[in-house]
Protein backbone atom coordinates (compact mmCIF):
# COMPACT_ATOMS: atom_id res chain seq x y z
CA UNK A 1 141.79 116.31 86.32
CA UNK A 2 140.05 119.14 84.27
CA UNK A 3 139.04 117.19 81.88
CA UNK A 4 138.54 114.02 83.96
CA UNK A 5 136.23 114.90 86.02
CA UNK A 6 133.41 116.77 83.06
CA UNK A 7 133.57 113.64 81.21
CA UNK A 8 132.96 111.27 84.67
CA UNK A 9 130.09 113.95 85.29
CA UNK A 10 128.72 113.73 82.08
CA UNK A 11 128.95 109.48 82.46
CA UNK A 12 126.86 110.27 85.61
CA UNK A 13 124.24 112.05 83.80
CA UNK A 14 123.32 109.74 80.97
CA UNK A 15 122.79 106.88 83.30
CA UNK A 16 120.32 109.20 85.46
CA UNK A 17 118.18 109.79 82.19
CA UNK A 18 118.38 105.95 81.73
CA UNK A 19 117.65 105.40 85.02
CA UNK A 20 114.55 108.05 85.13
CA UNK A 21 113.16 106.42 82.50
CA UNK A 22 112.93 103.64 83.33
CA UNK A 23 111.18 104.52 86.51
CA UNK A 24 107.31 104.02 86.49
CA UNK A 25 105.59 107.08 87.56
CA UNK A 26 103.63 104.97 90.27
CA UNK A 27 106.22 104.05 92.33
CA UNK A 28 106.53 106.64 95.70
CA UNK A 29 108.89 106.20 98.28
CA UNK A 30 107.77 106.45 101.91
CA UNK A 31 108.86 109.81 103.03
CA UNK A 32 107.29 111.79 105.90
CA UNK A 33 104.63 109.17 106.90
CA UNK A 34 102.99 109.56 103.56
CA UNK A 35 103.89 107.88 99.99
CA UNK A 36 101.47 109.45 97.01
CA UNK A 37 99.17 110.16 99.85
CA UNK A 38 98.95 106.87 101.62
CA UNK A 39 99.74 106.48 105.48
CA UNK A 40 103.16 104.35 105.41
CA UNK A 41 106.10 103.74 107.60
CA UNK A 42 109.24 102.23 106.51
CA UNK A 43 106.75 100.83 103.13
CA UNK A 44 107.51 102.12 99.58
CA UNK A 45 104.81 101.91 97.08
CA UNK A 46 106.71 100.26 94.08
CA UNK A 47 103.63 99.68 91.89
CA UNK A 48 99.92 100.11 91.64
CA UNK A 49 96.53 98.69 89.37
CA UNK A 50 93.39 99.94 90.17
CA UNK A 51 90.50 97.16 90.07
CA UNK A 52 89.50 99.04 87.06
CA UNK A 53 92.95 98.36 85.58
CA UNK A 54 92.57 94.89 87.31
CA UNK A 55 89.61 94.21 85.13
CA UNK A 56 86.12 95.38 86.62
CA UNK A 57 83.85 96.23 84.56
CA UNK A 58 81.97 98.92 86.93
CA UNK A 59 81.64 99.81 90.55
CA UNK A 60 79.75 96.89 91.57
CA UNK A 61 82.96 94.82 91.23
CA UNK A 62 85.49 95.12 94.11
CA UNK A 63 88.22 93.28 94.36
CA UNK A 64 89.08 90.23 97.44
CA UNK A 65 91.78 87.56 97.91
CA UNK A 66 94.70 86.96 95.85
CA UNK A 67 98.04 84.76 96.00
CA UNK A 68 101.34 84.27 94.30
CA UNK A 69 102.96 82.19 91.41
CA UNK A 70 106.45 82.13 90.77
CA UNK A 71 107.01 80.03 87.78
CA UNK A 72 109.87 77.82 87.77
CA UNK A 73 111.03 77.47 84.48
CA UNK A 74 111.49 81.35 83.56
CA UNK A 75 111.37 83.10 86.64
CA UNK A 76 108.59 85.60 86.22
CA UNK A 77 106.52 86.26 89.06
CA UNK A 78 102.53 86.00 88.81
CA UNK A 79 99.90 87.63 91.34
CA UNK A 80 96.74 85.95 90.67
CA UNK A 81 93.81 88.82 91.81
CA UNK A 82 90.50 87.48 93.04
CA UNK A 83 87.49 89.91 91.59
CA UNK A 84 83.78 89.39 92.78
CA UNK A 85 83.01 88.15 89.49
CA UNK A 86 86.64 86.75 88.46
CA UNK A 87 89.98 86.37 88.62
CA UNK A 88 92.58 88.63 86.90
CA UNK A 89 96.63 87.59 86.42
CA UNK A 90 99.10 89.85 86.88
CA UNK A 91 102.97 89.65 85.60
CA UNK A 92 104.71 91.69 88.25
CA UNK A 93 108.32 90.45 87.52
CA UNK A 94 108.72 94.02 87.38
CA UNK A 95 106.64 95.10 90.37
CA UNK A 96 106.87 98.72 89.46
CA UNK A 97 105.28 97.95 85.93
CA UNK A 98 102.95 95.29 86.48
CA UNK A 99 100.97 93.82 83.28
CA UNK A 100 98.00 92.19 83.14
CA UNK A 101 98.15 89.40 81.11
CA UNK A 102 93.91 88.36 81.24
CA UNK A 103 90.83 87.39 83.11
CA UNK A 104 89.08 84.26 84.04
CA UNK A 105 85.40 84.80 84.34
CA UNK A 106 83.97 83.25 87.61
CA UNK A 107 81.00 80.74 87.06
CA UNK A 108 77.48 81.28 88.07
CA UNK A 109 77.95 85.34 88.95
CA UNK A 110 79.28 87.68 91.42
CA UNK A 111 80.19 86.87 94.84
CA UNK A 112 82.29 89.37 97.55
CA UNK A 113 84.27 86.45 98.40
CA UNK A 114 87.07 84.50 96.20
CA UNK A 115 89.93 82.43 97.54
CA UNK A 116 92.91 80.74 95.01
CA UNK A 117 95.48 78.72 96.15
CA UNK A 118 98.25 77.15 93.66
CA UNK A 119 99.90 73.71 93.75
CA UNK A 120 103.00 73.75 91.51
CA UNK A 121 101.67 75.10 88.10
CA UNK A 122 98.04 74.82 88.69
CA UNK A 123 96.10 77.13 90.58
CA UNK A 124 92.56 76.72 91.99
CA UNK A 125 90.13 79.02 92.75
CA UNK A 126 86.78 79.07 94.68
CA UNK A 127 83.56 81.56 95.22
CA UNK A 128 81.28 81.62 98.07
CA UNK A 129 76.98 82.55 97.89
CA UNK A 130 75.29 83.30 96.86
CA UNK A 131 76.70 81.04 94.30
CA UNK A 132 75.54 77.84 94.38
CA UNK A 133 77.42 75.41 91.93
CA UNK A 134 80.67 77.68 91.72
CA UNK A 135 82.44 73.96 92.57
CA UNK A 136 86.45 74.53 92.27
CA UNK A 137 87.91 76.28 89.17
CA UNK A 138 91.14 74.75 87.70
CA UNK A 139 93.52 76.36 85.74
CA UNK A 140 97.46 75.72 84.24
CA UNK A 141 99.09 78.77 84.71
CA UNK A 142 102.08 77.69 82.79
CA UNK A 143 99.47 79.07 79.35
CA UNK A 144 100.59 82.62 81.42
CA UNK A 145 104.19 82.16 79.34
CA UNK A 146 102.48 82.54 76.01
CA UNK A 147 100.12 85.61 76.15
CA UNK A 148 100.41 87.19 72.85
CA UNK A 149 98.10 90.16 72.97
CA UNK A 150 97.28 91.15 76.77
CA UNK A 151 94.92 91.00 78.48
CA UNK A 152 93.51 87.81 77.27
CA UNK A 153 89.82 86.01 78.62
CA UNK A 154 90.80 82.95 79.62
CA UNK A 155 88.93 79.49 80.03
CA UNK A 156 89.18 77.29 83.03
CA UNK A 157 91.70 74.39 82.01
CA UNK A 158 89.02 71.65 84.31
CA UNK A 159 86.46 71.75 87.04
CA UNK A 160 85.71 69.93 90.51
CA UNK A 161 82.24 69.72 91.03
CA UNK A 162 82.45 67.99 94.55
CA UNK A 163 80.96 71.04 95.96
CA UNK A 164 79.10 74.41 95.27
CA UNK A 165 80.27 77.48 97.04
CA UNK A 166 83.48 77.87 99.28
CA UNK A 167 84.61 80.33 101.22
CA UNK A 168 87.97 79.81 101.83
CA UNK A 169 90.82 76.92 99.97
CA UNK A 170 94.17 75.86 101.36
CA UNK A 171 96.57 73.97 99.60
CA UNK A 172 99.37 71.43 101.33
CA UNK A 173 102.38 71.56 99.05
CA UNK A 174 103.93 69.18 101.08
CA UNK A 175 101.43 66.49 100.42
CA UNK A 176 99.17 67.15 97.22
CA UNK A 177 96.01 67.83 98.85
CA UNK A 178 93.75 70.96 99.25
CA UNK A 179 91.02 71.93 102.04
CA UNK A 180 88.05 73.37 101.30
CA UNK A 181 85.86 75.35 104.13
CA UNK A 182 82.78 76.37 104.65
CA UNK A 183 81.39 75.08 101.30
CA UNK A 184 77.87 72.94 101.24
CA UNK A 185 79.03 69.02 101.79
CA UNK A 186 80.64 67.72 104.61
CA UNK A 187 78.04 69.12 106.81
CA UNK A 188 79.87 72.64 106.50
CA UNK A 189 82.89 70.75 107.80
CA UNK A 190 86.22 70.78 105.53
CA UNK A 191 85.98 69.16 101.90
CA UNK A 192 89.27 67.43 101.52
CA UNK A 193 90.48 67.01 97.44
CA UNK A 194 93.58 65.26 96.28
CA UNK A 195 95.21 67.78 93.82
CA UNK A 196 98.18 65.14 93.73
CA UNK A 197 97.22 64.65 89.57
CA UNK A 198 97.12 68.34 89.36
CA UNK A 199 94.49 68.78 86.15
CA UNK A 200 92.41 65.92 87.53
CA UNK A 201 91.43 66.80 91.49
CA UNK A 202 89.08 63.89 93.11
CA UNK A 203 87.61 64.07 96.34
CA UNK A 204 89.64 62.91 100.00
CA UNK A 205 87.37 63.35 102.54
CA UNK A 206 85.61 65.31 104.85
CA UNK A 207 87.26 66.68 108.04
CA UNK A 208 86.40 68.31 111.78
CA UNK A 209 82.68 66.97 111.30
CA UNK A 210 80.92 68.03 114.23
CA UNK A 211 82.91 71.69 114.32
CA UNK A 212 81.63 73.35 111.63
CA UNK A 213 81.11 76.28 110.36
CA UNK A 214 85.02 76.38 109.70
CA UNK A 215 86.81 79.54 108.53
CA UNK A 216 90.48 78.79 107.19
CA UNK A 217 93.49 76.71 108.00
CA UNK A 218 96.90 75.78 107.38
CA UNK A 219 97.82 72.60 106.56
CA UNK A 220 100.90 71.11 106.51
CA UNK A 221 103.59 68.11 107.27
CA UNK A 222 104.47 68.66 110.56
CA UNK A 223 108.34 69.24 111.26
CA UNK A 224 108.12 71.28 114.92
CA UNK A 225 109.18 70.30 118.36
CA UNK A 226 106.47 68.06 119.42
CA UNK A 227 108.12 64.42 118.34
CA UNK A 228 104.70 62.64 118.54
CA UNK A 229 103.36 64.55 115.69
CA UNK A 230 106.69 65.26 112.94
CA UNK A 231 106.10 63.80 109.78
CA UNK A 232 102.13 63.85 110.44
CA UNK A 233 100.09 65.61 108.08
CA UNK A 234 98.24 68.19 110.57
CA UNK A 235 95.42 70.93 109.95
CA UNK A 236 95.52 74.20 111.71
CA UNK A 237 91.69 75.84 111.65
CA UNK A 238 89.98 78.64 113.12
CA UNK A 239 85.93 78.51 113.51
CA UNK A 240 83.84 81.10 115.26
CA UNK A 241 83.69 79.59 118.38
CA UNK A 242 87.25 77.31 118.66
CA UNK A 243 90.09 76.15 117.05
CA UNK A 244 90.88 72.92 116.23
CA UNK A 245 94.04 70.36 115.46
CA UNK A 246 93.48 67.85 113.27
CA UNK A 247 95.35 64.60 112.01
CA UNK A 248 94.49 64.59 108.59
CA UNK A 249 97.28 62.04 107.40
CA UNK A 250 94.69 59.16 106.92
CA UNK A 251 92.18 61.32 104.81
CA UNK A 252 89.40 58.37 105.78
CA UNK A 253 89.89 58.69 109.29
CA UNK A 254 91.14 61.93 110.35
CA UNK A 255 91.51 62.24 113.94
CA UNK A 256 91.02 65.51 116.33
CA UNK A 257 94.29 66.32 118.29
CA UNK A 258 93.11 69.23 120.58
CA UNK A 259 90.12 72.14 120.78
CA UNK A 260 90.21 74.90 122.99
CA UNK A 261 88.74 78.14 122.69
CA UNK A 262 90.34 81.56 124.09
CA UNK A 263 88.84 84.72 126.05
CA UNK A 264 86.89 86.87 123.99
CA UNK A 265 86.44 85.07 120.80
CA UNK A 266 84.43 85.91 118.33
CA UNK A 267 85.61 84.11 115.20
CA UNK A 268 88.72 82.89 114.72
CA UNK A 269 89.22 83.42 111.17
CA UNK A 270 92.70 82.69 110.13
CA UNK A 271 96.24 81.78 111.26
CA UNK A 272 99.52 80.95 110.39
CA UNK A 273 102.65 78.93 112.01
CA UNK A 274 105.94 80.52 113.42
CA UNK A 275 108.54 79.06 110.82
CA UNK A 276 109.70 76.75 113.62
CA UNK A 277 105.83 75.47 113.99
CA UNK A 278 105.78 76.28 117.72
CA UNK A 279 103.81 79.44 117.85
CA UNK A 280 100.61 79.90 115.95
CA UNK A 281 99.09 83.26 115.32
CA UNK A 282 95.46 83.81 114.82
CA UNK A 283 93.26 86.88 113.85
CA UNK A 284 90.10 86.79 115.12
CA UNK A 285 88.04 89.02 112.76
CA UNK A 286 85.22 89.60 114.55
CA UNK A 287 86.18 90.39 118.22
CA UNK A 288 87.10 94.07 117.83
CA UNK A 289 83.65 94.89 116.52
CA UNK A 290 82.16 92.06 119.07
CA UNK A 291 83.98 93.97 122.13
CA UNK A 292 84.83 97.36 121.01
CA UNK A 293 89.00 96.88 121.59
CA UNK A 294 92.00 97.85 119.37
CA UNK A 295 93.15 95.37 116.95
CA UNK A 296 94.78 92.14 118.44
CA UNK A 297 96.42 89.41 117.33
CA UNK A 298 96.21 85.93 118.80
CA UNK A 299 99.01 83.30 119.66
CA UNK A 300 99.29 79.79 121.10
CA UNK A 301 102.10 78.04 121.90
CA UNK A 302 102.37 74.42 120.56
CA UNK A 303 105.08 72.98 122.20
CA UNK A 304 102.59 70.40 123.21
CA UNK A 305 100.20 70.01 120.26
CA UNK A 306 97.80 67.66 122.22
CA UNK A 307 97.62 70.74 124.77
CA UNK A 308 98.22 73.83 123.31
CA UNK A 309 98.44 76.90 125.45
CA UNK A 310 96.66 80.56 124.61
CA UNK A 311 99.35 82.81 125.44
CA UNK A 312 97.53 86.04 125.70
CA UNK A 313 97.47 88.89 122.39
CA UNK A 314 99.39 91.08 120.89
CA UNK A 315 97.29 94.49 121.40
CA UNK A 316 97.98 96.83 118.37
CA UNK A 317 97.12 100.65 118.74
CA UNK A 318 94.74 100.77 115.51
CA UNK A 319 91.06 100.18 115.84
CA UNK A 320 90.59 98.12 112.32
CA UNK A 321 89.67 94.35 112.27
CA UNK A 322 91.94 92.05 111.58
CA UNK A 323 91.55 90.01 108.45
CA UNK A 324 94.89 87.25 107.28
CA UNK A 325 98.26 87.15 108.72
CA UNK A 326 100.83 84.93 107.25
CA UNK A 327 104.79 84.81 108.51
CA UNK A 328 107.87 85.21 106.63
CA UNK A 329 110.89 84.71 108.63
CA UNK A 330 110.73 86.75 111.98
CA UNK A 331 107.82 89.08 110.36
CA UNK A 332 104.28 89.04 110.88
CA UNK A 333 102.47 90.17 107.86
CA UNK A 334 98.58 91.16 108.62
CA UNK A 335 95.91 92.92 106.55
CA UNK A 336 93.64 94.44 109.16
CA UNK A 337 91.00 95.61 106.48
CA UNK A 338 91.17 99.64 107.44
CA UNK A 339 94.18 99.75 108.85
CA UNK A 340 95.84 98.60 105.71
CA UNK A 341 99.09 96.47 105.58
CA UNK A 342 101.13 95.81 108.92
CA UNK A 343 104.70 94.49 109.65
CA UNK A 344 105.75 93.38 112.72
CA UNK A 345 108.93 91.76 114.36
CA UNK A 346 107.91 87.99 116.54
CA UNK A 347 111.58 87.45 116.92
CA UNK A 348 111.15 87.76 120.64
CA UNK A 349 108.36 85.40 120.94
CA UNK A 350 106.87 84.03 123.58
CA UNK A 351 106.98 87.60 124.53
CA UNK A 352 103.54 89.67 123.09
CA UNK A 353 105.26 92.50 122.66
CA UNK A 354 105.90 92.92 118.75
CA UNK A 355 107.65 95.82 117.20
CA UNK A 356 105.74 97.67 114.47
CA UNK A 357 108.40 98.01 111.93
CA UNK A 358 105.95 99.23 109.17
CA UNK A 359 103.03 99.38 108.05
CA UNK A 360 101.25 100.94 104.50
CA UNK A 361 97.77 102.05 104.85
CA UNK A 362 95.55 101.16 101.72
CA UNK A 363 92.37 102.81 102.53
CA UNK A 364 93.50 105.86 104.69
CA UNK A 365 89.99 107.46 105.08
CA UNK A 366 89.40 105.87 108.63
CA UNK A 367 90.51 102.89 110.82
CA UNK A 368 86.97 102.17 111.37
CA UNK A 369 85.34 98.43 112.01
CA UNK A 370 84.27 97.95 108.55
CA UNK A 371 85.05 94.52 106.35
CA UNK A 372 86.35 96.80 103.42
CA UNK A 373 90.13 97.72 102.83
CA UNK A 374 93.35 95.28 102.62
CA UNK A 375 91.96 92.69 102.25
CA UNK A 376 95.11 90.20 101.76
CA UNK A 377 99.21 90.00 101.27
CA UNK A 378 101.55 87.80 99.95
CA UNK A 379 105.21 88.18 101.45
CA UNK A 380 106.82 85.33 99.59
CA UNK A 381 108.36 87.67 96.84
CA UNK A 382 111.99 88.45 96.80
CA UNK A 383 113.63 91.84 97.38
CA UNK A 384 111.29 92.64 100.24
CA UNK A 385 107.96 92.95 97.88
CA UNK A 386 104.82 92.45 99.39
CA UNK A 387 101.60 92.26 97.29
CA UNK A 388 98.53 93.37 98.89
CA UNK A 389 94.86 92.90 97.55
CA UNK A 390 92.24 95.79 98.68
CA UNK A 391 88.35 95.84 98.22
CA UNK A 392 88.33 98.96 96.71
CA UNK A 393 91.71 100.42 95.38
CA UNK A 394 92.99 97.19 93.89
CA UNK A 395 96.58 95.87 93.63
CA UNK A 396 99.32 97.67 95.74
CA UNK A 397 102.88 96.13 95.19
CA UNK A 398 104.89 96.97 97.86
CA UNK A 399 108.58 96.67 99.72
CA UNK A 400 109.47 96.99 103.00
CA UNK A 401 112.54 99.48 103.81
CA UNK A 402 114.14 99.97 106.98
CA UNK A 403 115.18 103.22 106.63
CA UNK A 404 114.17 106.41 105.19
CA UNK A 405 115.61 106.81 101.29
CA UNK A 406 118.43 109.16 100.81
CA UNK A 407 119.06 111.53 97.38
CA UNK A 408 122.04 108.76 96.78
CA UNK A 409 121.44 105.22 98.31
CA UNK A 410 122.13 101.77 96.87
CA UNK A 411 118.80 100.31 97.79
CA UNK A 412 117.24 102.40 94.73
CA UNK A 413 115.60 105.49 93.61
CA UNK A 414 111.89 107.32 94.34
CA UNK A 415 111.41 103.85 96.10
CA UNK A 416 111.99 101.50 92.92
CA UNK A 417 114.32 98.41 93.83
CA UNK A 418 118.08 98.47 93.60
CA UNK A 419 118.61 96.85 90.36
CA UNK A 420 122.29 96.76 88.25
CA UNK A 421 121.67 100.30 86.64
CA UNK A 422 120.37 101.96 89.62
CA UNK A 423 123.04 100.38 91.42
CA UNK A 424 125.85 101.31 89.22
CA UNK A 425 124.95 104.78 89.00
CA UNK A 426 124.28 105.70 92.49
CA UNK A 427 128.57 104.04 92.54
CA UNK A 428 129.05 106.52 89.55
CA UNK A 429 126.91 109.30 91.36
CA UNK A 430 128.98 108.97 95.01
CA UNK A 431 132.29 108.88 92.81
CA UNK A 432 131.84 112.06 90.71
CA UNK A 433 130.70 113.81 94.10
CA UNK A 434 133.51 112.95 95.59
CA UNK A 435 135.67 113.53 92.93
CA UNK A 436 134.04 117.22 92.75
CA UNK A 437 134.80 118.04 96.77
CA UNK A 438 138.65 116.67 95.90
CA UNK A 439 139.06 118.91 92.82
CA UNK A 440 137.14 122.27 95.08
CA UNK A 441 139.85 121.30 97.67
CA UNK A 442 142.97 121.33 95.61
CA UNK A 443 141.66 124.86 94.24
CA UNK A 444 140.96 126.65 97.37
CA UNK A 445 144.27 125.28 98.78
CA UNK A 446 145.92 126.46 95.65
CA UNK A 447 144.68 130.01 96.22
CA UNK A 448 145.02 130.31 100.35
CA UNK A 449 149.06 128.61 100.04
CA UNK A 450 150.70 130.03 96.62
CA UNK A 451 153.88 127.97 95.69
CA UNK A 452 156.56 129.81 96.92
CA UNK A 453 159.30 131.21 94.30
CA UNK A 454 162.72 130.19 94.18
């Protein structure tokens, strides 16, 4: 055992120093509300660009939207960062050393607001005013695997010139087409374009004429409980003074399902679907500083899609307004601009009474009613990453932990995702403890109970 237990000790200690450097001095666990000096509970920081690092070129540019690619052929994982003149890509495979691979200049100029959606390897990307012939950037994201010389400036791989500015995109997987709202045809209603030929879009159609000026939606192929509508293709939108349900499968002659407004709206910006499609949660971005309340969040129940029924809001105890919540599972994910990044269990819906189970606060100086902060997340990464988008500190990749870290755990170190090495040695690290408190045993038990002579 003597010499055992040096050499298991000394196995121990090499695979720290490969562990440790490995680590990226970014990455902070969440420990005592605070992880390198951001607000957080149960919300590691795992990696971090600033927009500077992002690609902005001074303090004019700040930084918007942003969404996800995972590419299917090698696995890396993309986050695709909207700047006010631009968009930047970002390699996070490894979220706590994220690389940015180049920057596609916007057309026309700056504008606060970008959106960019992605339909299997293309992603597209719009820019409100002031810009005026923006139209709908194009761009094959499967050039991203051959990036010699980071960062790169790329060049838009086509263009859609249906339309000049837009202020927000959504893109139906399930059926090849993407919505654009708020641009300047349609008369401000939704610009419908079929992205089925992905390099080649062409316009659809115009829908909720007559409801405009429309915010966002989801769109999708309808597979919840109400049988008149599964298999429809259905549109989900928030406007500032309703929202709407649309039957968009005949792009020529969409047809309104329901309207209905709620107490105290302001503008319904943006929503997302339960997973099951029977509860729909909205953020109204405008009522806190309309009314003066705490932060809510919205929900209908759509049992009945022709009659859909406000169920009330989830009250939340920050001040911030709410910007986009999207739904992973039984988790609400919502940016509430200065509140940062906030988690929250629906599992007992129709109940209103969600758990915070974390949150991550990206612009700590105040929870105030300003449209600056987190801007946007994306919870569709594995191993509990969430990216987050702020106005003015950038790119924060973060994971969601349950629990507070431990010296020895087997979810990682200093907040960085179990992988194989930091898995193996944290094994190697529990082993040569225990193996240490065995060997201190047998000697104090030696000395207290001598073997007795014969």
């Amino acid at each position: 055992m003597r010499t055992r237990l040096p050499l298991l000790l000394l196995f121990a200690l090499v695979l720290v120093g490969v562990s440790t450097a490995r680590a990226d001095t970014t990455a902070s666990p969440c420990v005592g509300g605070l992880a390198a000096g951001f607000p957080c509970l149960n919300v590691d920081l795992v990696g971090h660009l600033s927009l500077a690092e992002l690609g902005a070129t001074d303090d004019t540019i700040r930084g918007n939207d942003h969404w996800g690619w995972a590419d299917p052929v090698t696995d890396r994982r993309y986050v695709l960062f909207g700047l006010s003149d631009g968009t930047s890509f970002v390699d996070i495979t490894d979220p706590a050393s994220p690389l940015v691979l180049g920057f596609l200049p916007g057309r026309e100029g700056v504008s606060q607001w970008r959106d960019i959606k992605v339909y299997q390897d293309t992603a597209y990307i719009v820019a409100d005013v002031p810009l005026t012939a923006h139209g709908l950037q194009v761009f094959d994201l499967t050039q991203l695997r051959t990036v010699a010389s980071p960062p790169e400036i790329f060049s838009e791989s086509a263009h859609y010139a249906g339309f000049g500015p837009g202020h927000n995109i959504w893109v139906d997987e399930g059926s090849g087409y993407l919505y654009a709202f708020r641009t300047d045809t349609c008369s401000a209603a939704t610009h419908v374009v079929d992205v089925g030929d992905p390099l080649n879009p062409t316009f659809a159609g115009c829908v909720g004429v007559g409801d405009a000026p429309l915010s966002d939606a989801e769109c999708l192929v309808y597979t919840g409980p109400d049988p008149d509508y599964q298999g429809r293709e259905l549109c989900f939108t928030g406007s500032d003074d309703n929202v709407s349900i649309d039957d968009v499968s005949d792009k020529g002659a969409p047809a309104p399902v329901a309207r209905l407004t709620y107490p105290g709206i302001a503008r319904a910006h943006q929503g997302y679907l339960t997973s099951d499609q029977r509860y729909w949660l909205m953020s109204d971005t405008m009522d806190e500083f309309t009314f003066g309340h705490n932060t809510r969040t919205h929900v209908l129940d759509l049992l009945d899609v022709d009659n859909p029924l406000y169920l009330g809001n989830h009250e939340h105890t920050s001040t911030a307004r709410d910007h986009n919540v999207y739904i992973f599972g039984q988790r609400a994910y919502q940016t509430n601009w200065r509140s940062g990044l906030r988690i929250l269990s629906i599992g007992n819906l129709p109940a209103l009474d969600f758990e915070l189970l974390g949150f991550f606060d990206t612009a700590p100086e105040s929870d105030s009613i300003a449209s600056a902060g987190s801007w946007s997340n994306y919870p569709w990464w594995p191993d509990d990453i969430i990216s987050v988008s702020d106005t003015d500190n950038g790119l924060f990749l973060l994971r969601y932990r349950p629990e507070e870290p431990t010296d020895v755990g087997l979810s990682g170190f200093d907040g960085i995702p179990g992988s194989p090495p930091t898995l193996l040695l944290a094994g190697f690290l529990a082993l040569a403890l225990a193996a240490g408190r065995w060997h201190q045993a047998r000697r104090r038990a030696g000395r207290k109970a001598p073997r007795a002579r014969s």
